[in-house]
Protein backbone atom coordinates (compact mmCIF):
# COMPACT_ATOMS: atom_id res chain seq x y z
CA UNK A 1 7.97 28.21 15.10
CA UNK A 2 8.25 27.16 11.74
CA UNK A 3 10.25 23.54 11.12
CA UNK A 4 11.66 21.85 8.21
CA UNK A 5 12.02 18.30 8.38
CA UNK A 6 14.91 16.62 6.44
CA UNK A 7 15.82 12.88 5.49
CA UNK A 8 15.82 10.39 2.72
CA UNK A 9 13.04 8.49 2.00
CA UNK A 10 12.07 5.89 4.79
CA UNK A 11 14.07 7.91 7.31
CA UNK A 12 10.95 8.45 9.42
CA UNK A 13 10.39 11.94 8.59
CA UNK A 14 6.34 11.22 7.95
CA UNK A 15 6.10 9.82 11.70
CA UNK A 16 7.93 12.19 13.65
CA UNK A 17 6.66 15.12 11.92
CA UNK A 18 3.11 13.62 13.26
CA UNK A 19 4.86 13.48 16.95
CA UNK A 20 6.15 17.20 16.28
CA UNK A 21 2.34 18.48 15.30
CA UNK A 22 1.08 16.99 18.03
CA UNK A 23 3.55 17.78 20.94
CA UNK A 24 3.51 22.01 19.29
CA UNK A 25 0.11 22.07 18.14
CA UNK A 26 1.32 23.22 14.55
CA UNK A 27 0.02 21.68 11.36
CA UNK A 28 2.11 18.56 10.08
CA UNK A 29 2.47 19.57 6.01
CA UNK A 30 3.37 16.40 3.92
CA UNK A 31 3.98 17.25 0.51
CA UNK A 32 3.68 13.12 -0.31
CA UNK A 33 0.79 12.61 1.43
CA UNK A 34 -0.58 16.10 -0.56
CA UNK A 35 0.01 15.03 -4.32
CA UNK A 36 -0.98 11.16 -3.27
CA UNK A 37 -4.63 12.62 -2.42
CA UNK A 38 -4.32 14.68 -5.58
CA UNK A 39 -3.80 11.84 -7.72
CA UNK A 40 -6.23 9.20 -6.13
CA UNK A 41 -8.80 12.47 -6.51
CA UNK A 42 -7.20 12.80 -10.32
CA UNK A 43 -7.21 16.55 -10.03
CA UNK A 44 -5.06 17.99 -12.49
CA UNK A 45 -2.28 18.41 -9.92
CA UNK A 46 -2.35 14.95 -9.26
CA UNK A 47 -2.66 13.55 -12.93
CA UNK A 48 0.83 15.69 -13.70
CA UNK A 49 2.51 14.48 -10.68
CA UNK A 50 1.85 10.53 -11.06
CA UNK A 51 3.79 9.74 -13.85
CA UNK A 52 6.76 11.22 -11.96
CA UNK A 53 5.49 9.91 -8.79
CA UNK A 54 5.13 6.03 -10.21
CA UNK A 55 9.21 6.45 -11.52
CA UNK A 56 10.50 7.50 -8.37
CA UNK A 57 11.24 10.85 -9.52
CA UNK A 58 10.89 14.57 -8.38
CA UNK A 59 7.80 16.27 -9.01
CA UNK A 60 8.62 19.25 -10.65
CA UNK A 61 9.44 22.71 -8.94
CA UNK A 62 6.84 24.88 -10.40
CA UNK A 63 3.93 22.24 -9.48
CA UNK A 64 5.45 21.64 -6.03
CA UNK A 65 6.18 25.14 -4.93
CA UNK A 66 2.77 26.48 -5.71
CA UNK A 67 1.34 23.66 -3.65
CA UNK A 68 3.01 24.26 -0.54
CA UNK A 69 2.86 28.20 -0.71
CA UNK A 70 -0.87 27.88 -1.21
CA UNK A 71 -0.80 25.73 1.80
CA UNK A 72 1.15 28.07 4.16
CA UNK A 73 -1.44 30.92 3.18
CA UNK A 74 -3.82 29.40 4.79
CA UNK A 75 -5.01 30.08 9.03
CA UNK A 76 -3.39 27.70 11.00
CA UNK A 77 -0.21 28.28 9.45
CA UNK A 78 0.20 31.57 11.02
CA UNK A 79 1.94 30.30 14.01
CA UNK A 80 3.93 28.11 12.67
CA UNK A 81 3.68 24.78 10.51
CA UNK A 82 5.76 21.72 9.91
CA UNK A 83 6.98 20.86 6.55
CA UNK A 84 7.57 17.18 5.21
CA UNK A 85 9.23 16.61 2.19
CA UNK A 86 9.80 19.73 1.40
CA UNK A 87 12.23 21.40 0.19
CA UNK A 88 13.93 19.00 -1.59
CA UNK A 89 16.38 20.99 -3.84
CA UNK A 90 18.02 24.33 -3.64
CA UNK A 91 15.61 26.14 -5.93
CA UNK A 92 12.54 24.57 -3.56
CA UNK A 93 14.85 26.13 -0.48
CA UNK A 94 15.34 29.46 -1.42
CA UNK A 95 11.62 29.68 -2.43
CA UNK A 96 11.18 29.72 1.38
CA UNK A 97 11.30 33.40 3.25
CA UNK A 98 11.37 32.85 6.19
CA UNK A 99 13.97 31.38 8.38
CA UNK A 100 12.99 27.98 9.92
CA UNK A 101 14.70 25.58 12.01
CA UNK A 102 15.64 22.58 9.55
CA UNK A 103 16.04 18.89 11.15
CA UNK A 104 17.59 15.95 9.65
CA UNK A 105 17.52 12.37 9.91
CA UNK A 106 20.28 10.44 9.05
CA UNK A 107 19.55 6.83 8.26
CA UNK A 108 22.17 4.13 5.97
CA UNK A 109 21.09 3.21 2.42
CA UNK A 110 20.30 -0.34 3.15
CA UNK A 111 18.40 -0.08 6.10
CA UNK A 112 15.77 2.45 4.13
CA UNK A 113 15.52 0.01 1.12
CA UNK A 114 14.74 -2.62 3.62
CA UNK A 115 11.95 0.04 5.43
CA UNK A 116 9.92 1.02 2.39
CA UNK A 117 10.55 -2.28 0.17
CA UNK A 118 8.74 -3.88 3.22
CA UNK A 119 5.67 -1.78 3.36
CA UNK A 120 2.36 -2.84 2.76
CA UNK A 121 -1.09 -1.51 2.33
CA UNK A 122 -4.64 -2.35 2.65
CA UNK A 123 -6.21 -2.03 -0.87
CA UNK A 124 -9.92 -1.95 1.30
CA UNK A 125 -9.09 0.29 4.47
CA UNK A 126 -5.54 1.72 3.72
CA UNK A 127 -4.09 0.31 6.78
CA UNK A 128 -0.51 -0.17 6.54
CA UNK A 129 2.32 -2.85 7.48
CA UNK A 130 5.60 -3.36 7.75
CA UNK A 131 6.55 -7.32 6.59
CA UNK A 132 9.80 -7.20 8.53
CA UNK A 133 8.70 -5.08 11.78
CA UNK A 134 5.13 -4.65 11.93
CA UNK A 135 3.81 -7.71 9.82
CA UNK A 136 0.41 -8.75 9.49
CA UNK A 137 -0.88 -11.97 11.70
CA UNK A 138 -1.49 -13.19 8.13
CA UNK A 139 0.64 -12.53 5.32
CA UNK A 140 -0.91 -10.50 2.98
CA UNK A 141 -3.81 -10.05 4.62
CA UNK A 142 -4.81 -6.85 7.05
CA UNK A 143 -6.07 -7.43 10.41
CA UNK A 144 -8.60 -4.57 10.47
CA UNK A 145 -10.36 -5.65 7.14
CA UNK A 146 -9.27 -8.51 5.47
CA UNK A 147 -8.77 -6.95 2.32
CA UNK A 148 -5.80 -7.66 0.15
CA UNK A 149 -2.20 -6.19 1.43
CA UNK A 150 -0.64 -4.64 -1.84
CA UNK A 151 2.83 -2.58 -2.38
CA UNK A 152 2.80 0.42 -3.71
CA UNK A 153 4.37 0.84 -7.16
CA UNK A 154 7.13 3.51 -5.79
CA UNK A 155 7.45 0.85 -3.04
CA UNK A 156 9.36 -1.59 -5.31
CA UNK A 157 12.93 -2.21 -4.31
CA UNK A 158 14.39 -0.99 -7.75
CA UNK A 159 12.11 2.16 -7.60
CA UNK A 160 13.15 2.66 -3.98
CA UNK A 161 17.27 2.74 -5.21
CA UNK A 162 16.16 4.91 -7.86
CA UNK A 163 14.67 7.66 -5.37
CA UNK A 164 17.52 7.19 -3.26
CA UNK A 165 19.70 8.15 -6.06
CA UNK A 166 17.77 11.08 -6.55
CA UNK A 167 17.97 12.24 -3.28
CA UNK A 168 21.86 12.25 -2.89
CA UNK A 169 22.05 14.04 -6.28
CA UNK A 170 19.39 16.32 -5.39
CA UNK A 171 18.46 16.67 -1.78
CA UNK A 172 21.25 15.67 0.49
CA UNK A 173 22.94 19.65 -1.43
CA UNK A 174 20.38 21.43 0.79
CA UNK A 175 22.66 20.55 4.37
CA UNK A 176 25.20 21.93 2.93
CA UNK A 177 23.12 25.35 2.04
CA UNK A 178 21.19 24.86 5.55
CA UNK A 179 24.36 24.27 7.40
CA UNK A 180 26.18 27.19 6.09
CA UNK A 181 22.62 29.53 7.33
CA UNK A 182 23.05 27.83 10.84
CA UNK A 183 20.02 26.49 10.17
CA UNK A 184 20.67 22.69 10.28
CA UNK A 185 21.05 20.15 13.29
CA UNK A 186 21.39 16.54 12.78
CA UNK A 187 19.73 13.74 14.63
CA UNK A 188 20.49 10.00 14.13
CA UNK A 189 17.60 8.15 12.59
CA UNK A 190 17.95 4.79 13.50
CA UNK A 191 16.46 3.83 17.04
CA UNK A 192 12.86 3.62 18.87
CA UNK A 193 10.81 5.66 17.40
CA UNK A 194 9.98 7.59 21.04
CA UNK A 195 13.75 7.77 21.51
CA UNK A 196 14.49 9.99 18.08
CA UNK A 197 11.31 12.03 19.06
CA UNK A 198 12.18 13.10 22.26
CA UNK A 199 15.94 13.84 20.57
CA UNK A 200 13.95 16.23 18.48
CA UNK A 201 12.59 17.71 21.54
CA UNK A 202 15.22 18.29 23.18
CA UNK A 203 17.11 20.60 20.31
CA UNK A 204 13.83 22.12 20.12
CA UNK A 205 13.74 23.22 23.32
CA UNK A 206 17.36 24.81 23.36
């Protein structure tokens, strides 16, 4: 079973993708998560994709595209994977071959600015808050470590509008192409986080 996970930024696609992996037993494949290691480990990957990374913009195609097909070469993709964060634009979709089940989570404008403008992360340990729903018993402090809680530069309110802009003009395209495959189902992204997951479940299992 191969799954594509769908969403604006902030819609929760990172956590339930982790649910997904675990309840399947597929690999969870986060593009983010990816070129964020490759450009804390300044590969050359990683030193191309920061300064679009640090704007809020797309990493191009060509860089993107021979990341993840590199990725689903390898074993434990053979039954199946999960993808996160990818596609995000037509050309990214139709580099895809095979068919794959594509999920989406809705979630309002506001309420996403208010999710990632809110998080928070451990300079020391990397453990992460949320300052509105999962706050520190300090403020700016992390309970784990102590270290210093810092946001991330493509955390920043204005940078988070800016990627939401990008998605609508680039992204939210790909239901449309999905939709007219039979590809697509939507699930509503605002809820307990248990409560969306077993939603996800549930057309899975249909």
């Amino acid at each position: 079973m191969s799954i594509v996970l769908l969403g604006p930024p902030g819609a929760g696609k990172g956590t339930q993708a982790r649910l997904l992996s675990e309840h399947l037993k597929l690999p969870h494949i986060s593009t983010g998560e990816i070129l964020r290691a490759a450009r804390e480990a300044r590969t050359p990957l990683g030193q191309s994709a920061e300064k679009y990374m640090r704007e809020g913009k797309l990493v191009p195609d060509e860089l993107i595209v021979d990341l993840v097909q590199n990725r689903l070469k390898e074993t434990d993709c053979r039954q199946g994977y999960i993808l996160d964060g990818f596609p995000r634009n037509l050309a990214q979709a139709k580099s895809l071959r095979q068919k794959h089940i594509v999920l989406s989570l809705g979630v309002d404008a506001e309420e996403l600015v208010r999710r990632i403008s809110g998080r928070r992360q451990c300079g020391q340990c990397g453990q992460t808050y949320q300052i509105h729903f999962q706050p520190p018993k300090e403020a700016g402090k992390c309970d784990r470590c102590g270290g210093e809680l810092r946001q991330r530069d493509d955390d920043r309110e204005e940078v988070v509008r800016k990627r939401l802009r990008v998605y609508e003009n680039e992204t939210a395209p790909l239901l449309g192409y999905y939709r007219d495959k039979g590809q697509l189902v939507m699930i509503q992204g605002i809820g307990d986080v248990q409560e969306i997951f077993q939603s996800l479940v549930q057309v899975l299992s249909r």
